[in-house]
C-alpha atoms as a PDB file:
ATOM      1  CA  UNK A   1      26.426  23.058   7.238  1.00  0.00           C
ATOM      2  CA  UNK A   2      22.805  22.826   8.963  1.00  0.00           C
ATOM      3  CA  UNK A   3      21.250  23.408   5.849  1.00  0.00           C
ATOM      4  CA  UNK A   4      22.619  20.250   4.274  1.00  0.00           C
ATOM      5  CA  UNK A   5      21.441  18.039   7.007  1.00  0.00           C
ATOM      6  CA  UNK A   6      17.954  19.653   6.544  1.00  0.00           C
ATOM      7  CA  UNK A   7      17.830  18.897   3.073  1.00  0.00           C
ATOM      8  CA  UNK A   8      19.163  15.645   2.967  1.00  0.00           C
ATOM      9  CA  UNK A   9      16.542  14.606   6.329  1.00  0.00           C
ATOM     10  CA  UNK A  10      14.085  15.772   3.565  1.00  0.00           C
ATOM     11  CA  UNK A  11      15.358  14.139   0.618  1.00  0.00           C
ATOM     12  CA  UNK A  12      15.462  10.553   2.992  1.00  0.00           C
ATOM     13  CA  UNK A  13      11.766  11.185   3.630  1.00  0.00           C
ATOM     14  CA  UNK A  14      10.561  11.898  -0.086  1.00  0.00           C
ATOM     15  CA  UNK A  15      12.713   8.682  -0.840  1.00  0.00           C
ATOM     16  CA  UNK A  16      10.825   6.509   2.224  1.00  0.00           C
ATOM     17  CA  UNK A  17       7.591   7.720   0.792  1.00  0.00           C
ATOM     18  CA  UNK A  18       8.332   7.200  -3.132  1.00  0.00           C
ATOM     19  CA  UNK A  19       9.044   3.594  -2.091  1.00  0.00           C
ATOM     20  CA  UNK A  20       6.408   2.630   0.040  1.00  0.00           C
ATOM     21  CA  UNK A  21       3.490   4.271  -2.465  1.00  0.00           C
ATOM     22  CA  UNK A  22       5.073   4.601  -5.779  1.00  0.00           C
ATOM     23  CA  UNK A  23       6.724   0.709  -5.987  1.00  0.00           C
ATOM     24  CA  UNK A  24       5.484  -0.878  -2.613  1.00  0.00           C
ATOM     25  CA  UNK A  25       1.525  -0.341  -3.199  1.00  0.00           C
ATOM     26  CA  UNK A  26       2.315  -1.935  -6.769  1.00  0.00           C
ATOM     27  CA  UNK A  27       4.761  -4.115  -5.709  1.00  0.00           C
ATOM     28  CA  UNK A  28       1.792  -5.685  -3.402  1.00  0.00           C
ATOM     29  CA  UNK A  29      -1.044  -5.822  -6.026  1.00  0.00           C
ATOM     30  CA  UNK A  30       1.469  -8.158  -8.207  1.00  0.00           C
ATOM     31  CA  UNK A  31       2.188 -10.233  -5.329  1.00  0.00           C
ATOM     32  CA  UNK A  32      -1.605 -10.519  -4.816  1.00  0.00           C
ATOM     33  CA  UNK A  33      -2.336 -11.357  -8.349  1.00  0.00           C
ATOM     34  CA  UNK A  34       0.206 -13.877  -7.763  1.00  0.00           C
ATOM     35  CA  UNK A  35      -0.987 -15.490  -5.144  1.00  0.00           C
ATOM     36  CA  UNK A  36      -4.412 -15.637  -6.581  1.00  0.00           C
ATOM     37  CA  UNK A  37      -2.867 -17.588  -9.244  1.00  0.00           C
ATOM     38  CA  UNK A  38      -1.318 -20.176  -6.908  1.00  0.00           C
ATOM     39  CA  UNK A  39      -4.786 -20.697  -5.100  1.00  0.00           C
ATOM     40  CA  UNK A  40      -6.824 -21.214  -8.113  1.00  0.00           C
ATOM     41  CA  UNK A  41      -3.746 -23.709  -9.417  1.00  0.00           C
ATOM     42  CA  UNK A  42      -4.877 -25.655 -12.237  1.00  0.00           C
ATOM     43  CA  UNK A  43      -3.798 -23.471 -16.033  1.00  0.00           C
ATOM     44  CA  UNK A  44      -3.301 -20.605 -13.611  1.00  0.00           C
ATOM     45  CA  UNK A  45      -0.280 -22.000 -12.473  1.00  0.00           C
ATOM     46  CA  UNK A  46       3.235 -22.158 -14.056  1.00  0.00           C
ATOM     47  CA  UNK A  47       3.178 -25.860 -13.254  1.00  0.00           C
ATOM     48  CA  UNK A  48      -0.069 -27.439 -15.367  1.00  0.00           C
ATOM     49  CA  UNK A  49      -2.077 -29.158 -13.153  1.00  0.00           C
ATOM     50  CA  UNK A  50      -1.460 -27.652 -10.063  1.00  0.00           C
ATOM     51  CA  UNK A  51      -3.616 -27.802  -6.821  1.00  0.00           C
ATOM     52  CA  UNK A  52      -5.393 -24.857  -5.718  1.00  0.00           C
ATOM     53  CA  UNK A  53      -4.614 -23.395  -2.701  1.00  0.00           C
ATOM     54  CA  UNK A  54      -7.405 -21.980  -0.005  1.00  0.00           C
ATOM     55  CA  UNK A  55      -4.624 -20.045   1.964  1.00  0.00           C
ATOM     56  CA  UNK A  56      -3.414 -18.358  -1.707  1.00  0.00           C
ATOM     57  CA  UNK A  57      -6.811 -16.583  -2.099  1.00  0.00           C
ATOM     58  CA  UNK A  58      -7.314 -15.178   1.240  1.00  0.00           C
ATOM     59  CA  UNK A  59      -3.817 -14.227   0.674  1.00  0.00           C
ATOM     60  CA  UNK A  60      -4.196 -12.719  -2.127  1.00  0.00           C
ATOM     61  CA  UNK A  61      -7.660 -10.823  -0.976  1.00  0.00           C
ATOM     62  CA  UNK A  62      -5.758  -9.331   2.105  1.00  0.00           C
ATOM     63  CA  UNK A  63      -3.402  -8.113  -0.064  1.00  0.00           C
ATOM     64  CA  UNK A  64      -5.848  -6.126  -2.139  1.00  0.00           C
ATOM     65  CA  UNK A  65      -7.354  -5.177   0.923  1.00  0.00           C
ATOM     66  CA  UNK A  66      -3.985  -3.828   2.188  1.00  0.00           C
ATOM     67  CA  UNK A  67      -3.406  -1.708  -1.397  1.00  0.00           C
ATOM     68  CA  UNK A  68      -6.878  -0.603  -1.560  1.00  0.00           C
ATOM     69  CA  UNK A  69      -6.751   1.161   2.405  1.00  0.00           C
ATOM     70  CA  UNK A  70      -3.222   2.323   1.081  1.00  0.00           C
ATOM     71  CA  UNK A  71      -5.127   3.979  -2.000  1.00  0.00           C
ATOM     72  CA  UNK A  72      -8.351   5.713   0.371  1.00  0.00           C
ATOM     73  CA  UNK A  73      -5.715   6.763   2.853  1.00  0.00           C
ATOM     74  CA  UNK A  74      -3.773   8.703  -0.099  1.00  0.00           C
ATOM     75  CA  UNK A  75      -7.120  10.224  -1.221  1.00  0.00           C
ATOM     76  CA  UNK A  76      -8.452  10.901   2.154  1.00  0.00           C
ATOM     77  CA  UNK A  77      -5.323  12.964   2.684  1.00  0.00           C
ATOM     78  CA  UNK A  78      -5.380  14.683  -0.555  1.00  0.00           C
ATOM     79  CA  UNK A  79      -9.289  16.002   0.042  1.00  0.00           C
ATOM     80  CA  UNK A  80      -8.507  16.789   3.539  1.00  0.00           C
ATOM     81  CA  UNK A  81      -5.426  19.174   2.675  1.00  0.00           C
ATOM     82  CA  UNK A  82      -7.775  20.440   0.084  1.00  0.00           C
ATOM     83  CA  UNK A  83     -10.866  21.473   2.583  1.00  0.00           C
ATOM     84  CA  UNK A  84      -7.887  22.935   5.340  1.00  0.00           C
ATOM     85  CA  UNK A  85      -7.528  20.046   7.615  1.00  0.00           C
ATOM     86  CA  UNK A  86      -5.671  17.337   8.496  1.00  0.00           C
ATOM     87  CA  UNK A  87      -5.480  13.739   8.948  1.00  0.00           C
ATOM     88  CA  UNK A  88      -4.673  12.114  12.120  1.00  0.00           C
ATOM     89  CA  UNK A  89      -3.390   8.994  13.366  1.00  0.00           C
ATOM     90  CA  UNK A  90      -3.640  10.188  17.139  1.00  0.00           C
ATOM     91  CA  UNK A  91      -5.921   7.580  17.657  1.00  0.00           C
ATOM     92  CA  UNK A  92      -5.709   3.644  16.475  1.00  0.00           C
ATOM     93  CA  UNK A  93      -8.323   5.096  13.351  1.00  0.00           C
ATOM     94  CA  UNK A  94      -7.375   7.724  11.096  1.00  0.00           C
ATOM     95  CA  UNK A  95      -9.764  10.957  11.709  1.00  0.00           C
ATOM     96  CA  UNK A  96      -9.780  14.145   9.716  1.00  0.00           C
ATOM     97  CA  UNK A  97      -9.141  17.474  12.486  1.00  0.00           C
ATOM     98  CA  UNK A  98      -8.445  21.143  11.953  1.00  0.00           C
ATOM     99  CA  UNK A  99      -4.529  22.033  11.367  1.00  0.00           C
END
């Protein structure tokens, strides 16, 4: 019966992680393509004509910023298991240690 609850705590954690970088990193580049579009308004915007917006570009910009960290993270965990080590969020920074 143990060995159920291990494998279904590991299935919830594959299914945590497939969300947040398989559909949430995406999910978040749309939404900052988006609102890009809202604060350069004008033929941009669904609505001809439209305003732009200041607060939709830095918006949008954080948002890219937010995908892009999401996307060195990813690869700075990738090379790290690679070279033997590990990275750590012991600290407010991620830092690459020895396992």
């Amino acid at each position: 019966m143990h060995n159920l609850g291990f494998a279904l705590e590991g299935a919830w954690k594959v299914l945590a992680a497939g969300l947040i970088l398989g559909a949430g990193l995406p999910a978040l580049f749309a939404l900052g393509i988006r609102t890009l579009a809202w604060g350069d308004g004008g033929s941009a915007e669904a609505t001809a004509g439209a305003a732009p917006h200041a607060a939709g570009k830095i918006l949008g910009w954080l948002l890219f910023a937010i995908v892009l960290l999401g996307v060195v993270l990813g690869i700075t965990f990738i090379v790290a298991s690679g070279l033997g080590k590990a990275l750590s969020f012991e600290h407010v920074f991620p830092t690459i240690v020895d396992k």
